[in-house]
Protein backbone atom coordinates (compact mmCIF):
# COMPACT_ATOMS: atom_id res chain seq x y z
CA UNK A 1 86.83 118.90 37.54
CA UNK A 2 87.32 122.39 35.66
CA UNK A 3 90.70 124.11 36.22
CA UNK A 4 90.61 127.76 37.77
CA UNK A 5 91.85 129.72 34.71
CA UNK A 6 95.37 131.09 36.07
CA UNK A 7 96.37 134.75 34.57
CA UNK A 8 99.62 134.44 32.78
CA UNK A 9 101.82 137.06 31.42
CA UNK A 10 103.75 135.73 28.20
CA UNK A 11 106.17 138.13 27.54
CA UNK A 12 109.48 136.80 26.57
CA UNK A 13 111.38 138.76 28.63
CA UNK A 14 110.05 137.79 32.15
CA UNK A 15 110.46 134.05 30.52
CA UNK A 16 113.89 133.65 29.62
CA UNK A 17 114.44 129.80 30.23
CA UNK A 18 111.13 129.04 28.11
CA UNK A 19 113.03 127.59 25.53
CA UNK A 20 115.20 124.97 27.08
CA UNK A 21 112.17 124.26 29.24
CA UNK A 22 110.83 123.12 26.10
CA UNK A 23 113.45 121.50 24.86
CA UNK A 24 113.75 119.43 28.20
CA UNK A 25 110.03 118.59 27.60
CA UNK A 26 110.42 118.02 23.89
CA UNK A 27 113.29 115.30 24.76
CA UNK A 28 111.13 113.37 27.45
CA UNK A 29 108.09 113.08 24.85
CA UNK A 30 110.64 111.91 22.20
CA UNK A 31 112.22 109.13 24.84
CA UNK A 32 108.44 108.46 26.19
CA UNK A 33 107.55 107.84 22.55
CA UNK A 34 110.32 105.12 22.21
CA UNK A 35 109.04 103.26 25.36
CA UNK A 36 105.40 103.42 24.47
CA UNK A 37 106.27 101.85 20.61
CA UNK A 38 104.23 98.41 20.91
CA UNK A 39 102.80 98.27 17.45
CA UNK A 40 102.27 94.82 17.08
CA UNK A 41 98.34 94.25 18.32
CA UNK A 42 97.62 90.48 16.63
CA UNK A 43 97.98 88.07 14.78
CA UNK A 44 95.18 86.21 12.72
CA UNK A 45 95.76 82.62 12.12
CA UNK A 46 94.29 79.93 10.05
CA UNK A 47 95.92 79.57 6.96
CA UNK A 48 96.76 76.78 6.32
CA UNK A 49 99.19 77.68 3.47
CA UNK A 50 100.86 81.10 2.76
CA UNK A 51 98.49 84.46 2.85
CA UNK A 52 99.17 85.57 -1.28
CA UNK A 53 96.80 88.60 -0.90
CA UNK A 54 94.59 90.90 0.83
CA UNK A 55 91.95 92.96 0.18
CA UNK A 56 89.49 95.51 2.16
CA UNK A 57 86.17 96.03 2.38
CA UNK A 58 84.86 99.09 1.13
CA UNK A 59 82.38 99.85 3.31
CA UNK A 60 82.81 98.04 6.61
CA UNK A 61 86.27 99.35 8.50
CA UNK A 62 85.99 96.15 10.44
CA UNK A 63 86.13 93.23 7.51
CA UNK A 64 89.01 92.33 5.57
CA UNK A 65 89.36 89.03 3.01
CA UNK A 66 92.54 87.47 2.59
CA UNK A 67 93.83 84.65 -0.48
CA UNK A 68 96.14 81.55 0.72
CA UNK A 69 98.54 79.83 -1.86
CA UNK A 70 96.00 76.66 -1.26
CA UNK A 71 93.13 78.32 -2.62
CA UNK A 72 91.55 79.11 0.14
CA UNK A 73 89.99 82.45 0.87
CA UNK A 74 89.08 83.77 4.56
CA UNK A 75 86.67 86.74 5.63
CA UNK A 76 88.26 88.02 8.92
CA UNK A 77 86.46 90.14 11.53
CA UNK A 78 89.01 92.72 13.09
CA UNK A 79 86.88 93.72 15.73
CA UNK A 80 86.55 90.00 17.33
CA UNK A 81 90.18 88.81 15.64
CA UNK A 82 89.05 85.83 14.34
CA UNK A 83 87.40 84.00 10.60
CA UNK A 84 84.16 84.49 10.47
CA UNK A 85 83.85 82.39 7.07
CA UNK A 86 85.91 80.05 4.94
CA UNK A 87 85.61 79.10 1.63
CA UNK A 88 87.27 76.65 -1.13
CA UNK A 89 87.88 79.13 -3.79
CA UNK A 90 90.24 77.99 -6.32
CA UNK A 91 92.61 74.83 -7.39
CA UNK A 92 96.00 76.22 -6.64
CA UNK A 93 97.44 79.97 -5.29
CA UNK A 94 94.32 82.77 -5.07
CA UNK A 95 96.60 84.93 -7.35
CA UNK A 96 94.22 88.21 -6.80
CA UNK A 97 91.30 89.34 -4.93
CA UNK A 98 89.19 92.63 -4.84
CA UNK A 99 86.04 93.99 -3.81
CA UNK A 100 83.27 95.32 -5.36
CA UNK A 101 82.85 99.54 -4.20
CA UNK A 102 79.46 98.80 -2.97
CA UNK A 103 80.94 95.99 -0.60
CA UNK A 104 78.11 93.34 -1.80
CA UNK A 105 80.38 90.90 -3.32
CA UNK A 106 83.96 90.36 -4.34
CA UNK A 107 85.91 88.70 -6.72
CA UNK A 108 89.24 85.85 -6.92
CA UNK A 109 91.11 85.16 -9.73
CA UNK A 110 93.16 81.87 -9.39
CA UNK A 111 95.78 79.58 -11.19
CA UNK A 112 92.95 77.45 -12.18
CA UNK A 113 92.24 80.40 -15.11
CA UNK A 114 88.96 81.06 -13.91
CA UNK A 115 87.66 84.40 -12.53
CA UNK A 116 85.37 83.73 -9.85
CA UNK A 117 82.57 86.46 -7.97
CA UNK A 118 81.09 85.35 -4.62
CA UNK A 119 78.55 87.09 -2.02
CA UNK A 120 80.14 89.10 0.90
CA UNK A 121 76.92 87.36 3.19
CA UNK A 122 77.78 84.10 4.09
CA UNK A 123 75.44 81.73 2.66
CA UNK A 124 72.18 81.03 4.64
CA UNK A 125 70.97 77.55 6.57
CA UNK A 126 71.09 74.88 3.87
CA UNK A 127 72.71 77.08 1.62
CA UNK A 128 75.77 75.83 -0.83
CA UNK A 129 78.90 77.80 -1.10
CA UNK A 130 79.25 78.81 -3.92
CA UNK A 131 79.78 81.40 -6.53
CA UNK A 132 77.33 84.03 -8.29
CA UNK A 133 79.58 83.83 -11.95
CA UNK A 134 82.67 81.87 -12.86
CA UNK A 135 84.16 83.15 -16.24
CA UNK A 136 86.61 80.10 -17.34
CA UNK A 137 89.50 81.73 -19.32
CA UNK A 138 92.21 80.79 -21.58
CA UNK A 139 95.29 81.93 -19.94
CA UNK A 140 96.40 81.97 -16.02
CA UNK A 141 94.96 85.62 -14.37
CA UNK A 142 97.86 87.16 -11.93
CA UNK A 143 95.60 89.79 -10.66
CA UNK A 144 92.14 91.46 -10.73
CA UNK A 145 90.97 95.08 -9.73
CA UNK A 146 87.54 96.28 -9.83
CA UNK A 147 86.38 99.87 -10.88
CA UNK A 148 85.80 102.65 -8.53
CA UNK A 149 81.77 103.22 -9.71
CA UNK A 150 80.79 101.35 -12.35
CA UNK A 151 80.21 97.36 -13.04
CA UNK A 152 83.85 96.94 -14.54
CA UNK A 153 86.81 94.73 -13.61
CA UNK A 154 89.90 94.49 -14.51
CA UNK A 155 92.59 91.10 -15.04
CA UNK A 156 95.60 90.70 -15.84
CA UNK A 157 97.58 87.89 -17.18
CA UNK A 158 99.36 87.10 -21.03
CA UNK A 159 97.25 90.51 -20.88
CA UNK A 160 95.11 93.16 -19.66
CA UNK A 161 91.32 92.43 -19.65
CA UNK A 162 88.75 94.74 -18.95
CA UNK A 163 85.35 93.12 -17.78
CA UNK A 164 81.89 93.89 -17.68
CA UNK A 165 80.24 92.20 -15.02
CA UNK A 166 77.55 90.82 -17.06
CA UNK A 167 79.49 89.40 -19.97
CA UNK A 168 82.05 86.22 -19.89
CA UNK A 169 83.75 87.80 -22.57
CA UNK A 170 86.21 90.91 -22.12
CA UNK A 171 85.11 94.37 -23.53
CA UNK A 172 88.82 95.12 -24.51
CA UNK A 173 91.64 93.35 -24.29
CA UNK A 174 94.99 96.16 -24.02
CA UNK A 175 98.55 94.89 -24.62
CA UNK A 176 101.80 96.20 -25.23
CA UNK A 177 104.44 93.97 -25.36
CA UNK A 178 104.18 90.05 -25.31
CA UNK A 179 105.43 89.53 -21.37
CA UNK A 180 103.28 88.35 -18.78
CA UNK A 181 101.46 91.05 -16.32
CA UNK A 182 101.46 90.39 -13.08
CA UNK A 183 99.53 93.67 -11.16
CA UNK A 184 97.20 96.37 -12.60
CA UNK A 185 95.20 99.04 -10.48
CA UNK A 186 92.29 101.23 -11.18
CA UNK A 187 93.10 104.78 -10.60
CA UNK A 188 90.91 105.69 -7.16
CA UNK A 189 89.73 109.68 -8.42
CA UNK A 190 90.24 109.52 -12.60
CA UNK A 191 88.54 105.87 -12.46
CA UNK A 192 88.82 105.32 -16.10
CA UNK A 193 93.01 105.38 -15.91
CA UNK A 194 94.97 101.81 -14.92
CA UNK A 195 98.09 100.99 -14.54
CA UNK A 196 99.76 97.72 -14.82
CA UNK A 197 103.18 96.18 -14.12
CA UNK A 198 104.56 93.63 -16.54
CA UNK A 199 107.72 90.91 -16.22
CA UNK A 200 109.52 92.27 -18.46
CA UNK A 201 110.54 95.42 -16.31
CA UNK A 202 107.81 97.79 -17.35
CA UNK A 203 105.26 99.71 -16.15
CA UNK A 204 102.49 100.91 -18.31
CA UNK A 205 99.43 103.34 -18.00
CA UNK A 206 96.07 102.26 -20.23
CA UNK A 207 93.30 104.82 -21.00
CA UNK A 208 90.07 102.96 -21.08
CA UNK A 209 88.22 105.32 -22.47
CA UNK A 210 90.43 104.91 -25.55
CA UNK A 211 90.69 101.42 -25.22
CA UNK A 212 94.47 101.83 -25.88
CA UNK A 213 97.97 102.08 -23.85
CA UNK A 214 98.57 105.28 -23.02
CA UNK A 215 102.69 105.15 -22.24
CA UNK A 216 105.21 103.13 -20.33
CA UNK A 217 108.36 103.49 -18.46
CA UNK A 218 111.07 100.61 -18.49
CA UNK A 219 113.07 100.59 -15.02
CA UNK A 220 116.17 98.85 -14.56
CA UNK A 221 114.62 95.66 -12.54
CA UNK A 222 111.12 94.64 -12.94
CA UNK A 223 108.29 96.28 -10.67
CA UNK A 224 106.23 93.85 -9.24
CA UNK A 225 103.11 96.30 -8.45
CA UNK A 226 102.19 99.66 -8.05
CA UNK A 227 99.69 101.56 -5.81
CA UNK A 228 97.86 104.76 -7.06
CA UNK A 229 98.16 107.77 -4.33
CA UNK A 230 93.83 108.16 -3.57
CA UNK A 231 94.72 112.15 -2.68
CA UNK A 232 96.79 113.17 -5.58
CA UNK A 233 95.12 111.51 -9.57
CA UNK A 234 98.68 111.75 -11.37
CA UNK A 235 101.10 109.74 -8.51
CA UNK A 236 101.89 106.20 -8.35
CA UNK A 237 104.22 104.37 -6.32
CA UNK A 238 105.45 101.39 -7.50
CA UNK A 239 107.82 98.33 -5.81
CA UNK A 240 110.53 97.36 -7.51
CA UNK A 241 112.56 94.23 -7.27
CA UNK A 242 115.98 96.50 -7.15
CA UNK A 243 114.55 96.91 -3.11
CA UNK A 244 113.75 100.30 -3.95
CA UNK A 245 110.26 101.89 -4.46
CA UNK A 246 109.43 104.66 -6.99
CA UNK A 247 107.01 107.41 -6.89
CA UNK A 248 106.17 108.81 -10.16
CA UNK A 249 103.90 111.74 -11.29
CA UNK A 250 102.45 109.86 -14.43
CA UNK A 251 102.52 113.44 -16.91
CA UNK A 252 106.49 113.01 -16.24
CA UNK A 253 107.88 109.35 -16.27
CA UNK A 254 111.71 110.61 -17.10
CA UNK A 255 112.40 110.58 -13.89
CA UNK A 256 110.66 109.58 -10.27
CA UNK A 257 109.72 112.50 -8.37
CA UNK A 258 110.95 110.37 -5.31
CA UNK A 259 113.32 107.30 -4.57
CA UNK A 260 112.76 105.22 -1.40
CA UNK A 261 115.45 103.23 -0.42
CA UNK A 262 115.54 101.21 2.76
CA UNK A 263 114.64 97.37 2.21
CA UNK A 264 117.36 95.00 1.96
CA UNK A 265 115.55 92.82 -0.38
CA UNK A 266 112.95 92.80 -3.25
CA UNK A 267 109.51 94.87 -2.28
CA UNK A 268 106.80 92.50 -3.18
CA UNK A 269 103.78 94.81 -2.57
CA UNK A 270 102.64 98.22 -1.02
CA UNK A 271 99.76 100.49 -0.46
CA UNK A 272 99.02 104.10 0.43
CA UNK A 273 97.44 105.51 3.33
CA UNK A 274 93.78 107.06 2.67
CA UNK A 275 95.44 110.11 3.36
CA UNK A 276 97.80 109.93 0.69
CA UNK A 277 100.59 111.14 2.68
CA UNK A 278 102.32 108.45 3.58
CA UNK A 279 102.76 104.50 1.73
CA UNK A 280 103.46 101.13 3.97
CA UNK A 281 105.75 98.70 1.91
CA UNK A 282 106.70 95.27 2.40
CA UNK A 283 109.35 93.09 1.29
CA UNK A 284 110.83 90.13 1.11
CA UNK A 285 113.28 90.76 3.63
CA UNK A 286 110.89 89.69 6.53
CA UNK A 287 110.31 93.63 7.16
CA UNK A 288 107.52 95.61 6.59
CA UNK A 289 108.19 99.92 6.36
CA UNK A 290 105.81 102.92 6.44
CA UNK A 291 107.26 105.77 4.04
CA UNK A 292 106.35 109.47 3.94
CA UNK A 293 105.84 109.98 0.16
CA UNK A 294 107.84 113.17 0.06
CA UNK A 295 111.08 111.23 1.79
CA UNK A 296 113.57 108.87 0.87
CA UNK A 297 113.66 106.79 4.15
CA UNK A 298 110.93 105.18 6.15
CA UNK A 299 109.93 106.76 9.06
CA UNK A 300 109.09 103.25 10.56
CA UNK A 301 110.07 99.29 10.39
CA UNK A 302 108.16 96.84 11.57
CA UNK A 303 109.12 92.77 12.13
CA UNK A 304 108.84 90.38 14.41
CA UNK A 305 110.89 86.87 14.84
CA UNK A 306 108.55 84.77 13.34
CA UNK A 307 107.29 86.70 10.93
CA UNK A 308 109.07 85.23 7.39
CA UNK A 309 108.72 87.14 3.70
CA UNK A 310 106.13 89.58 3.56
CA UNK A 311 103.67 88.99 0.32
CA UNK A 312 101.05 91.63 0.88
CA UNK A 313 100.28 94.47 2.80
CA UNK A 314 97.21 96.98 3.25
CA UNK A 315 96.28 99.95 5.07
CA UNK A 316 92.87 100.44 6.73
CA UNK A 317 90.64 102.72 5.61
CA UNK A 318 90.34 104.57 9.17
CA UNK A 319 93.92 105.16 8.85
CA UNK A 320 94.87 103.67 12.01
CA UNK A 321 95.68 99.89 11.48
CA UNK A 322 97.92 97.91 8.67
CA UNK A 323 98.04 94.27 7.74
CA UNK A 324 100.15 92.22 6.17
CA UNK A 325 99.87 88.82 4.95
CA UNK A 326 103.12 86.72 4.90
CA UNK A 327 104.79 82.99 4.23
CA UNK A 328 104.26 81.36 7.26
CA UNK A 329 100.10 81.52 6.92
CA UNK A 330 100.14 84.30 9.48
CA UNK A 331 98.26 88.06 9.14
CA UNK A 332 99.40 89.91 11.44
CA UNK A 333 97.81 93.59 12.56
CA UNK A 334 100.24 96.65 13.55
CA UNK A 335 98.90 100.26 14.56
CA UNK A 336 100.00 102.38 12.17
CA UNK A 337 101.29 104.72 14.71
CA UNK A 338 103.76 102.93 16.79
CA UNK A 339 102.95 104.70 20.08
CA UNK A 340 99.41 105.70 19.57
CA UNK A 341 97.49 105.21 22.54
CA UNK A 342 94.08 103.04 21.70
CA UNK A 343 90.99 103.41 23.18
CA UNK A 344 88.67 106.60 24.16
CA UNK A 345 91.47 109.53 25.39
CA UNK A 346 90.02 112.17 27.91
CA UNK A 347 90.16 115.77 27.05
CA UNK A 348 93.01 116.70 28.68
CA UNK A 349 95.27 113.87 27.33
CA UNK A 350 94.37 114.23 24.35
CA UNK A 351 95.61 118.09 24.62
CA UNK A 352 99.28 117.01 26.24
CA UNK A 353 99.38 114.48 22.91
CA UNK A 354 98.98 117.80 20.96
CA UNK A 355 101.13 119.61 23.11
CA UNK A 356 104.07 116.83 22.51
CA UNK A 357 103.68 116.45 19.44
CA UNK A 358 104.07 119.92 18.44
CA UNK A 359 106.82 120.08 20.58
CA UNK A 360 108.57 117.21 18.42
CA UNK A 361 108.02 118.59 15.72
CA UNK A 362 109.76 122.06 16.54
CA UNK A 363 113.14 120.70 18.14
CA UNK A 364 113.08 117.30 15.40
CA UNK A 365 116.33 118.65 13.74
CA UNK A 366 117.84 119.02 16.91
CA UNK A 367 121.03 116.26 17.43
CA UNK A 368 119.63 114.47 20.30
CA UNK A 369 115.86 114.42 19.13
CA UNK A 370 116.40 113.32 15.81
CA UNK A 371 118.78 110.35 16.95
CA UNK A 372 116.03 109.28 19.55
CA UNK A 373 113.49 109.48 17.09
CA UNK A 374 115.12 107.59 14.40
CA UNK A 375 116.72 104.83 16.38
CA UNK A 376 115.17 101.21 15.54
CA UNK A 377 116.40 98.23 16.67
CA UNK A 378 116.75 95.75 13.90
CA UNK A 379 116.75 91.66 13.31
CA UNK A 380 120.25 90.95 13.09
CA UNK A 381 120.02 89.82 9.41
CA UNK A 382 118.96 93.35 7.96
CA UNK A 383 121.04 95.40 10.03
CA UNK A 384 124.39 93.21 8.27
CA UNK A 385 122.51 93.89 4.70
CA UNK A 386 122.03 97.52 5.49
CA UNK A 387 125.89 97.83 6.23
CA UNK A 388 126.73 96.02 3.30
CA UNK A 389 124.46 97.48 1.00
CA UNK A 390 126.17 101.11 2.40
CA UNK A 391 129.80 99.49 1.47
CA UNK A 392 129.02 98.59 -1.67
CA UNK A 393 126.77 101.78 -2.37
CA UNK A 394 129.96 103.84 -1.01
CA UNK A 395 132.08 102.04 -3.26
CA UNK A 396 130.60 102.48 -6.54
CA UNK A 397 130.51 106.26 -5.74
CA UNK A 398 133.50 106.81 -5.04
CA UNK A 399 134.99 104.34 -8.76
CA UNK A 400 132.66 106.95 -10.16
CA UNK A 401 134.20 109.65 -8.72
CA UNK A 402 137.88 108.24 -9.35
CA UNK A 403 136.65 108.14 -13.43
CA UNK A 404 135.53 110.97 -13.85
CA UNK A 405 138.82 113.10 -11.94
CA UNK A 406 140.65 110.68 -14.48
CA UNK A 407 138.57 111.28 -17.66
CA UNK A 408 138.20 114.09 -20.21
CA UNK A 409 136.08 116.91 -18.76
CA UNK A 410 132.21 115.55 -19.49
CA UNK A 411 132.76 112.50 -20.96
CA UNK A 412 131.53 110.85 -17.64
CA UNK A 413 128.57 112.53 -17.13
CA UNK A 414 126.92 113.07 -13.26
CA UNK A 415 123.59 110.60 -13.09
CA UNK A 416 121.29 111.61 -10.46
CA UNK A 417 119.89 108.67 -8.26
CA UNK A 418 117.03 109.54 -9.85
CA UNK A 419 117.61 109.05 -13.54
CA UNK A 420 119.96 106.17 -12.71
CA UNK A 421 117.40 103.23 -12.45
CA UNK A 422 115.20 104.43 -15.32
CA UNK A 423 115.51 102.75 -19.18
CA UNK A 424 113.86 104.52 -21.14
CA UNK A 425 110.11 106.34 -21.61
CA UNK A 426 107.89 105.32 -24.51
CA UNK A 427 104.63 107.38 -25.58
């Protein structure tokens, strides 16, 4: 039914209760949007041994492969929740998994040293199971990652090898350093830059154009894998076992352009939103958090009881959904937007959502608001860690503090949180 359109006269001064009106309304959405947080939609089981890693399909929203530590490897439908095919993969933990961009196939890497690359179709009637290639190699692989566009791959082990599909040999083999690498990532938009994250606390960017190592940064405690931002070329984020997570811009690795603190434990993995605006972590603190890449806290925390240490974690490409793999053999499916209502809206709900939400967004800093909105309730065992963590942080603040009132004038010199976790740079 269409509304009558009702004449209105919106001058201020025949109005003058508009604002606390709003502010009345602005409270009520930010309560309402407390009650209707239900993120949690599933859980897909079948596992029978920890999930060690995820990864999406490129071109179906709806498919999404995940590695066990019992070499096993699952295809999951989202759409119908359940395994739509199962297959042996390696002997020992699926260390890495990725897909190739045109979504045909997709490839494991395992502790059994071989790379392996398998059809996205299940096989037909009759059919065996069983790979296109297997390249058998001489070290362990922690992790592959395929090229945005062309028929490239990239592992990572004693070092970084880069792949062409149709040779068992490596084109180039790139190595800095004589530590083991356990991640590396093809840059999303300048497809010929990678990044990798090695044990022994470093981070490094290769050129493979140049078929060199371009520069690395050495952090405090080791990183154990980064995630390119797919809106911005230069900015990484990468999760560090110090349970923070850095975002760099790559052309300046002095210093993180942001810190995130909030996890209680190490991050073991995290990945961006297609957006680019915001990054979903997890850790191995049984939590999983969704960070705005311009802020230092998370906006949101997810966990449930049963839910142990969280291994790996991806957001869907629609921008709606996350998943993350954990221990107990469990992926489990949140909405990215706590209170998001799912399902077809109708017009005019879909206008009071818009109408809320810019509502919240004008009175956020207000006390009240901002309280409401931030308030999480959270598994006993964090919540003691996060008060600790604050003791102890407040502590070494103020011994600095007490050194330098007590010290020659700039002999203790003020380290931003920024600078504070980084070693050194090298070109």
């Amino acid at each position: 039914v269409s509304l009558t359109a009702v004449p209105r006269n919106y001058d201020p001064v025949l109005h003058p209760f508009e604002v606390p009106r709003e502010y009345t309304r602005a409270l009520n959405a930010t309560k309402l949007e407390r009650v209707f947080a239900k993120p949690f939609l599933s859980s897909l089981d079948g596992h029978r041994d920890g999930v060690n890693c995820m990864a999406k399909h490129p071109k179906s929203l709806s498919t999404v492969l995940s590695g066990a530590c019992d070499g096993e490897v699952r295809i999951w439908n989202l759409t119908k929740r359940q395994c739509i095919r199962t297959l042996q993969a390696h002997e020992g933990f699926v260390r890495g998994m990725c897909a190739r961009f045109c979504g045909t196939s997709f490839f494991t890497v395992g502790d059994d040293k071989t790379v392996k690359q398998w059809k996205m179709e299940s096989p037909e009637y009759g059919e065996e199971e069983e790979p296109i290639h297997t390249i058998l190699g001489k070290t362990v692989y922690t992790g592959i990652d395929h090229h945005w566009k062309e028929a490239v791959f990239a592992t990572c082990g004693q070092q970084v090898d880069i792949w062409d599909e149709q040779r068992t040999s490596p084109m180039c083999s790139l190595t800095w350093g004589f530590d083991s690498i356990s991640s590396v990532k093809f840059n999303p938009i300048e497809t010929y830059l990678l990044g990798s994250c090695a044990t022994d606390r470093n981070i490094v960017l290769y050129d493979m154009r140049q078929s060199t190592p371009l520069k690395k940064v050495i952090l405090n405690m080791r990183t154990n894998t980064l995630c390119w931002n797919p809106m911005e070329a230069f900015i990484f984020t990468a999760a560090n076992e110090d349970y923070n997570l850095y975002t760099f811009d790559m052309r300046f690795l002095t210093s993180p352009v942001m810190v995130h603190m909030d996890h209680v434990s190490a991050v073991l993995d995290v990945d961006y939103s297609p957006t680019g605006k915001e990054f979903v972590s997890a850790s191995f603190d049984k939590s999983v958090r969704i960070f705005p890449v311009d802020k230092g806290h998370s906006r949101e925390v997810y966990h449930t009881k049963r839910m142990q240490h969280v291994i790996t974690v991806k957001w869907t490409s629609d921008n709606k959904y996350i998943l993350c793999g954990s221990d107990e053999m469990n992926i489990r499916l949140w909405k990215a937007n706590a209170s998001e209502k799912l399902g077809v809206l109708a017009p005019r709900e879909k206008a009071a959502m818009n109408y809320n939400q810019k509502l919240k967004e004008k009175f956020q800093h207000h006390p009240q608001i901002k309280r409401i909105a931030r308030h999480r309730h959270l598994p006993k065992s964090i919540f003691c860690q996060i008060k600790e963590q604050r003791i102890m942080r407040e502590a070494r603040r103020r011994k600095e503090l007490n050194r330098r009132k007590h010290s020659k004038p700039g002999s203790v010199p003020l380290v931003s949180e920024k600078k504070k976790h980084i070693v050194a740079v090298v070109q």
